[in-house]
Protein backbone atom coordinates (compact mmCIF):
# COMPACT_ATOMS: atom_id res chain seq x y z
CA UNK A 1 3.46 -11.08 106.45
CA UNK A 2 0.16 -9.86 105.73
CA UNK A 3 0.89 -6.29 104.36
CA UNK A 4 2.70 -6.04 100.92
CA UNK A 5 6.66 -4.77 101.12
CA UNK A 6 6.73 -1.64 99.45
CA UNK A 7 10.21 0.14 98.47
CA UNK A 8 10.35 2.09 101.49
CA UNK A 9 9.99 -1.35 103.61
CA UNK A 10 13.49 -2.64 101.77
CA UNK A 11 15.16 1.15 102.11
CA UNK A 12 14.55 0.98 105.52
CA UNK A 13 15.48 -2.62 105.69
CA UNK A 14 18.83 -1.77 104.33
CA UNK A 15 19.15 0.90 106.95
CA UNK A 16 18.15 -0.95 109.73
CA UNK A 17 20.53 -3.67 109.19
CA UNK A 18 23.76 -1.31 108.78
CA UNK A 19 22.57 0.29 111.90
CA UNK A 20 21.98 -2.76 113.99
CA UNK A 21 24.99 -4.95 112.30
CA UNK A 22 22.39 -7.76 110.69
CA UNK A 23 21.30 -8.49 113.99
CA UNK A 24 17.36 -9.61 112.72
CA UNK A 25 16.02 -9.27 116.19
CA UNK A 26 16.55 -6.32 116.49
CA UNK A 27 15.25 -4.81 113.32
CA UNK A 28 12.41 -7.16 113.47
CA UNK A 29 11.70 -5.05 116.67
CA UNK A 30 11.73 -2.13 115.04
CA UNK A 31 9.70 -3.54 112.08
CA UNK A 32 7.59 -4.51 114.84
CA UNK A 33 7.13 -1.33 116.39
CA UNK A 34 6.13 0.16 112.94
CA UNK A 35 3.74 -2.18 112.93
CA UNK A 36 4.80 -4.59 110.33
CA UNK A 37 4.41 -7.95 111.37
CA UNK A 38 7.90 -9.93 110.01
CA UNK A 39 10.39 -12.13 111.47
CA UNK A 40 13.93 -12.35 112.08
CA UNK A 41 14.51 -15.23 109.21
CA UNK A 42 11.69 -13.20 106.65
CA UNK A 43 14.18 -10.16 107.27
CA UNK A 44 17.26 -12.05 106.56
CA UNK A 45 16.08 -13.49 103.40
CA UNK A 46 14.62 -9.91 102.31
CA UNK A 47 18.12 -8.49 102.95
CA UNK A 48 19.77 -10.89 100.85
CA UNK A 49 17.15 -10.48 98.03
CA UNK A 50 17.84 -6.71 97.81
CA UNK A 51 21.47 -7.34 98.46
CA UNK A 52 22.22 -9.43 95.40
CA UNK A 53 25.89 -9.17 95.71
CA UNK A 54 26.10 -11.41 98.70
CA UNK A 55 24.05 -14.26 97.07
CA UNK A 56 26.57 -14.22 93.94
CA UNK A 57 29.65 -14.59 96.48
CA UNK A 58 29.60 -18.01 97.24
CA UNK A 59 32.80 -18.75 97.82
CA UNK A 60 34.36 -21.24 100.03
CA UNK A 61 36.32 -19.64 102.68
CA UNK A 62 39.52 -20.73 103.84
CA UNK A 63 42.35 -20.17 105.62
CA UNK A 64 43.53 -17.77 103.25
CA UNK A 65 40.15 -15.83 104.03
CA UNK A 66 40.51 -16.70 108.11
CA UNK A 67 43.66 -14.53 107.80
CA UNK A 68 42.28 -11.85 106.43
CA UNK A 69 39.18 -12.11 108.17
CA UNK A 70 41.22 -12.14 111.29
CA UNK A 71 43.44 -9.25 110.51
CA UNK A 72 40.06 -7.51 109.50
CA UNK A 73 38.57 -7.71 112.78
CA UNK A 74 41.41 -6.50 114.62
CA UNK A 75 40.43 -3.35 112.32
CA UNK A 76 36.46 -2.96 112.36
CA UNK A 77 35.85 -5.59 115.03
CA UNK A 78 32.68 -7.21 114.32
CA UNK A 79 31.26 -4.41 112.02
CA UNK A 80 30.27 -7.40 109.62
CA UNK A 81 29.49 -4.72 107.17
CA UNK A 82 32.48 -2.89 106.69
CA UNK A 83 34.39 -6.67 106.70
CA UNK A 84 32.10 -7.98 103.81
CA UNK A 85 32.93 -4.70 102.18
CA UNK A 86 36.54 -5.51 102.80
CA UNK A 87 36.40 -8.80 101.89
CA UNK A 88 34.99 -8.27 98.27
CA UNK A 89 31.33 -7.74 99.44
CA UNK A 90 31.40 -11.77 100.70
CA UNK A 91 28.05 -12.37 102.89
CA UNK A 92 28.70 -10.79 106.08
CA UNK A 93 26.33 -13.67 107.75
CA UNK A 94 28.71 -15.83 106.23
CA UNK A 95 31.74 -14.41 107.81
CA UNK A 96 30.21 -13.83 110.79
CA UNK A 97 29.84 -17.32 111.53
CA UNK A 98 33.47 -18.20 110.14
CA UNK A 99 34.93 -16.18 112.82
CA UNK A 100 32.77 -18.27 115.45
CA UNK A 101 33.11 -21.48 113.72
CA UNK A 102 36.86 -21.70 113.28
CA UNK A 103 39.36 -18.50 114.28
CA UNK A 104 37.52 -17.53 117.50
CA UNK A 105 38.27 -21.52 118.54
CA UNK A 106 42.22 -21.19 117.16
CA UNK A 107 42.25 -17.30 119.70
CA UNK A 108 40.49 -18.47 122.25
CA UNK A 109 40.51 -22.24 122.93
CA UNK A 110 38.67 -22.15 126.13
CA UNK A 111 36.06 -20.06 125.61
């Protein structure tokens, strides 16, 4: 990125990702069409900068969590957001990919 992030760039970043539940391409479109030049990973990363919380939860999940998790999504579906709030602000990326990793294949076998 060529231009310097300023603190509206992360304030909007924050927004952007709520709205769009973390999905990068789609508020790297709208970065786009702002005409800031960034990508999907660069937003990501920037999120989790400004996010601190989510880099100090590094904690193993396990089935304990999947439970939860599980439970959690039958609640907020996949609002990853909400969940991570639920889940003691854990990194909503993180559970994201726990739910397709390992319960999704325990629901839904063939698919």
């Amino acid at each position: 990125m060529n231009e310097a992030w300023t603190v509206e760039d992360s304030q909007l970043l924050l927004k952007l990702a709520l709205d769009y539940k973390l999905d990068w391409k789609k508020v790297g479109r709208k970065f786009k069409n702002l005409g800031k030049n960034v990508t999907p990973a660069f937003l990501r990363c920037k999120y989790k900068q400004i996010k601190p919380q989510y880099a100090a939860k590094n904690e193993t999940l396990n089935e304990l969590h999947d439970s939860k998790l599980a439970d959690l999504i039958g609640k907020y579906g996949e609002d990853w957001e909400s969940i991570s709030v639920e889940m003691g602000h854990m990194d909503p990326i993180k559970l994201r990919n726990r739910f397709f990793s390992q319960i999704k294949r325990k629901i839904c076998p063939n698919k």
